[in-house]
Protein backbone atom coordinates (compact mmCIF):
# COMPACT_ATOMS: atom_id res chain seq x y z
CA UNK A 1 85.70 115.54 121.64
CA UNK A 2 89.18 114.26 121.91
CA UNK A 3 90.83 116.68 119.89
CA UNK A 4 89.74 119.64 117.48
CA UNK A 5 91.88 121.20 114.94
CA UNK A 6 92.71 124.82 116.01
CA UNK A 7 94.83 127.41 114.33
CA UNK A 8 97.62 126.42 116.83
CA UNK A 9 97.26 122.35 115.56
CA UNK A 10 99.73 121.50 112.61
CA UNK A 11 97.62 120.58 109.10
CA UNK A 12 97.28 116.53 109.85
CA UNK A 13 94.93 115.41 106.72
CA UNK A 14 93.03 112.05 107.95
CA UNK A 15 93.04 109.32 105.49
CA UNK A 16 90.24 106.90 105.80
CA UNK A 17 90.84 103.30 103.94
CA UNK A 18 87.55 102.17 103.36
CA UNK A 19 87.49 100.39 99.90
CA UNK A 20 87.54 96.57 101.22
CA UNK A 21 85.24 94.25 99.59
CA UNK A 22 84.96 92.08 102.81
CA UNK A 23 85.86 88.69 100.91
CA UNK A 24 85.86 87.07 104.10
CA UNK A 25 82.67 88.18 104.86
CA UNK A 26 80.59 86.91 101.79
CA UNK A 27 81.70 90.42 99.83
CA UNK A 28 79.94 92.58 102.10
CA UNK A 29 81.62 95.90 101.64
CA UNK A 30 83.35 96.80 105.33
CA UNK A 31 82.34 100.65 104.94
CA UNK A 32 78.51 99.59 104.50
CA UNK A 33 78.93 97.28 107.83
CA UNK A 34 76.16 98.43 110.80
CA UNK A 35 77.39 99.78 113.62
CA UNK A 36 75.31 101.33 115.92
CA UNK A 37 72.64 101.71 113.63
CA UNK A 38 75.03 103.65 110.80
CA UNK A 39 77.56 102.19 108.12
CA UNK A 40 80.93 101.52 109.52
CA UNK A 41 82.64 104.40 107.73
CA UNK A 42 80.63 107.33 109.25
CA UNK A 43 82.13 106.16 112.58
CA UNK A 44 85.56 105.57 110.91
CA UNK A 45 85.59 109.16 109.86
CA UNK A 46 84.05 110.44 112.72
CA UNK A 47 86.94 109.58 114.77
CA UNK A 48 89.49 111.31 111.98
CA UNK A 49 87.99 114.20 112.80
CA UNK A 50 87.04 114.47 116.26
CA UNK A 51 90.55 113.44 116.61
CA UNK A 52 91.92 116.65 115.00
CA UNK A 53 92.28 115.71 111.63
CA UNK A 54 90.72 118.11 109.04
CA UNK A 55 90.54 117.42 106.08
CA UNK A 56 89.32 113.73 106.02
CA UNK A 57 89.88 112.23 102.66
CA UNK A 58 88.11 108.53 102.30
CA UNK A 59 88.87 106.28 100.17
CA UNK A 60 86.48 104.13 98.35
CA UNK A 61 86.16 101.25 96.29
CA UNK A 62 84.02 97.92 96.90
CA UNK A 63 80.25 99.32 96.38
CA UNK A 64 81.66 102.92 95.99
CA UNK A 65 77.93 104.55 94.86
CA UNK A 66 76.13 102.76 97.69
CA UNK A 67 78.72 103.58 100.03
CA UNK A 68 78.36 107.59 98.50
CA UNK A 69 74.06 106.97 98.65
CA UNK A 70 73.88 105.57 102.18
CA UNK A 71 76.48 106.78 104.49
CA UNK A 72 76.81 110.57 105.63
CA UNK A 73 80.26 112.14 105.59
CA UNK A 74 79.74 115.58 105.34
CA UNK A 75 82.81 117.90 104.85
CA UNK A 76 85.11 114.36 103.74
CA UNK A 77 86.69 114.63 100.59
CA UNK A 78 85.44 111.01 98.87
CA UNK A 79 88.29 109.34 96.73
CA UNK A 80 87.41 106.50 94.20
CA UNK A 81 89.87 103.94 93.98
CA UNK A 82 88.99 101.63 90.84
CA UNK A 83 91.57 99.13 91.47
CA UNK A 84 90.59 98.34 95.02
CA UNK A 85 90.51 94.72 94.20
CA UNK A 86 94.38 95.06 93.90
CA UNK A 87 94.85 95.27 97.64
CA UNK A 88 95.37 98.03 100.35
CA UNK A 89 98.37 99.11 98.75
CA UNK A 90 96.43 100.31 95.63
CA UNK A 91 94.21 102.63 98.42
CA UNK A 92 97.00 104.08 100.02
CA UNK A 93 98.44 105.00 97.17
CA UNK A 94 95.11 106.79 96.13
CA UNK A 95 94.88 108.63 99.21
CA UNK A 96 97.93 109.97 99.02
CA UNK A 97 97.65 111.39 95.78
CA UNK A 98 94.43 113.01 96.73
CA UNK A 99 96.26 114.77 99.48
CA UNK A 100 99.28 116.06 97.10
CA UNK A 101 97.50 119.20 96.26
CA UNK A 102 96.56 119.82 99.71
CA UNK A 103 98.19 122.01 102.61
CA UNK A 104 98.46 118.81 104.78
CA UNK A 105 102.07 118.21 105.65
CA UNK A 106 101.10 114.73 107.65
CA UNK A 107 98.46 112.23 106.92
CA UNK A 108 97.06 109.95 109.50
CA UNK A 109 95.96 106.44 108.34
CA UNK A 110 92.99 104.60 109.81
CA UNK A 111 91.35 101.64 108.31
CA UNK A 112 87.56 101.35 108.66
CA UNK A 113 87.79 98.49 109.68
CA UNK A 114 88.82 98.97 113.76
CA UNK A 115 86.10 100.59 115.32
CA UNK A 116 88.10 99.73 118.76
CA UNK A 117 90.30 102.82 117.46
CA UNK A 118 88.48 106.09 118.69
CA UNK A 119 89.42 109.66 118.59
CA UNK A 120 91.43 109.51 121.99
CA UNK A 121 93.66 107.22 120.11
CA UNK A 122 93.96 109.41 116.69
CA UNK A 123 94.66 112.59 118.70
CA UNK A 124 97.94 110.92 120.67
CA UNK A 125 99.25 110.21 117.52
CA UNK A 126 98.16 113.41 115.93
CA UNK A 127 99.98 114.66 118.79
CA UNK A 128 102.92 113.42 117.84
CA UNK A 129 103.62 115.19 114.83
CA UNK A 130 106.92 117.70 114.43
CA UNK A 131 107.64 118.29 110.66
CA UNK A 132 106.71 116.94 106.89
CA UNK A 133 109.51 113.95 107.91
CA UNK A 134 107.62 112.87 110.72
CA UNK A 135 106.78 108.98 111.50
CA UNK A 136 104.90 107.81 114.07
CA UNK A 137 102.36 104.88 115.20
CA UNK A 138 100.09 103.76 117.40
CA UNK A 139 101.46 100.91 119.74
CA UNK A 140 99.56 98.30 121.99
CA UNK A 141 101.53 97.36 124.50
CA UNK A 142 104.87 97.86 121.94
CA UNK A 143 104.13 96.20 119.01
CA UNK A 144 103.02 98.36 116.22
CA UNK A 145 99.58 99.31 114.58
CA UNK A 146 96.64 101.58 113.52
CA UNK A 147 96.69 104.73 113.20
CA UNK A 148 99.91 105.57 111.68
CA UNK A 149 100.79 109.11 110.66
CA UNK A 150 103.25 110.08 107.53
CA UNK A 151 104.76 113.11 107.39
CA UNK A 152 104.68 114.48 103.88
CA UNK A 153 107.71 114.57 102.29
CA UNK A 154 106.97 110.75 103.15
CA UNK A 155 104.71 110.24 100.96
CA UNK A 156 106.58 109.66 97.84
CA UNK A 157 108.74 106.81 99.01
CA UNK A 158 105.40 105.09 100.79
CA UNK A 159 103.41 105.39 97.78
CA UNK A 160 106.24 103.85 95.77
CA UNK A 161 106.47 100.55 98.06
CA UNK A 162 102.33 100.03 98.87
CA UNK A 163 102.18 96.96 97.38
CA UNK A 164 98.61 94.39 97.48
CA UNK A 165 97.77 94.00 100.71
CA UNK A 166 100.78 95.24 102.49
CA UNK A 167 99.89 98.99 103.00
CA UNK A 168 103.25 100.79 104.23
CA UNK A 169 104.61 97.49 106.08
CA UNK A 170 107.74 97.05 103.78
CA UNK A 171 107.87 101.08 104.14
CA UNK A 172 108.13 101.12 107.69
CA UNK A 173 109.79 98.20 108.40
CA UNK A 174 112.89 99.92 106.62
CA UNK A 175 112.30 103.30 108.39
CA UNK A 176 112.27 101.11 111.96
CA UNK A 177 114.49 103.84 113.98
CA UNK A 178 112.72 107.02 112.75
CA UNK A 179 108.66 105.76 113.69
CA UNK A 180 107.85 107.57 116.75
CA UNK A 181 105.64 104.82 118.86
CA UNK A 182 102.66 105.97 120.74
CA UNK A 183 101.11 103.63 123.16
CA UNK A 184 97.49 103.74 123.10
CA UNK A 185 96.41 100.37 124.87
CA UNK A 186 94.56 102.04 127.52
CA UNK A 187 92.65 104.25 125.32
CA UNK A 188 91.81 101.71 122.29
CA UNK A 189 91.46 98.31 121.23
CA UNK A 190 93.13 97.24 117.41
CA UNK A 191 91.33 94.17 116.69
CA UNK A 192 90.07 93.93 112.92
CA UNK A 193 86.70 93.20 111.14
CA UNK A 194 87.48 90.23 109.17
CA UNK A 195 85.57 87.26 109.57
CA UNK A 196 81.94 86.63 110.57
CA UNK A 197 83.56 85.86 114.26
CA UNK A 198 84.49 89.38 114.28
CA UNK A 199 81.18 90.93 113.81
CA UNK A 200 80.09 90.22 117.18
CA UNK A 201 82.38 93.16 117.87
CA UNK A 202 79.68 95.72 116.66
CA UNK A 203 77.14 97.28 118.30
């Protein structure tokens, strides 16, 4: 495993984003997409925690029961998001709130969507975590992208600017000089499952 959370590891909650309704892809829910003979999100969260994330919160929304009846995440803390139609912005904000009560003082964001992201990749940036005001992102080959962590006292702020589809871009694009980039190029590939095109990138 590429990273396990120790006693000695700082309390990084992962945050799976798995409610998409896969409009592009004739509304096939991207969590219940096979890969490798199991839905997409069991490898998703997988990689939270073999990355050293603990606990794994995913959140759900397109197909929520099935997702709950067919995939196996044991030990992940499942989040419903009812207005997952609304955009990614409308998940992140769920997630968030679902870590509030926790002892987490970071929370690292993957979408299901990238199996190219493994745990090598999610432990760097785990790795780069130094207090609640931390910001930092994966890079490939400098420009910014998946997984990003958010250091607690954050969240507020984030939560307050997810907007539709948008995520924490108008966040972070404020916050430019404080996000910590960690190239992860050589370890990962951050292509997205969008379109029937990209499908041929499961196994």
């Amino acid at each position: 495993m590429a990273g396990t959370r120790n006693e000695t590891n700082p309390p990084v909650a992962g945050l799976l984003l798995a409610a998409g309704g896969g409009r592009r892809l004739g509304g096939r829910p991207k969590a219940l997409l096979p890969h490798r003979g199991r839905p997409l999100v069991e490898h998703a969260a997988r990689t939270l925690r073999e990355g050293g994330c603990g606990p794994v919160h995913v959140v759900l929304g397109a197909a929520a029961e099935e997702v709950r009846n067919r995939a196996e995440l044991p030990g992940c803390v499942l989040v419903d998001n009812p207005r997952w139609a609304d955009g990614m912005g409308s998940s992140l904000r769920a997630g968030l709130a679902s870590l509030a009560g926790t002892d987490a003082r970071a929370a690292l964001v993957l979408l299901v969507d990238q199996p190219g992201i493994g745990a090598a990749a999610v432990a760097r940036v785990v790795a780069a975590y130094r207090t609640p005001d931390s910001l930092a992102s994966a890079s490939y080959e400098g420009r910014r992208g998946h997984p990003v962590l958010f250091g607690a006292r954050r969240w507020a702020d984030i939560a307050a600017e997810a907007r539709g589809d948008q995520g924490a871009r108008d966040y972070l694009r404020g916050q430019k000089s404080d996000i910590v980039l960690v190239e992860c190029g050589d370890v990962a590939q951050a292509y997205d499952i969008d379109t029937e095109e990209d499908l041929s990138h499961l196994e």
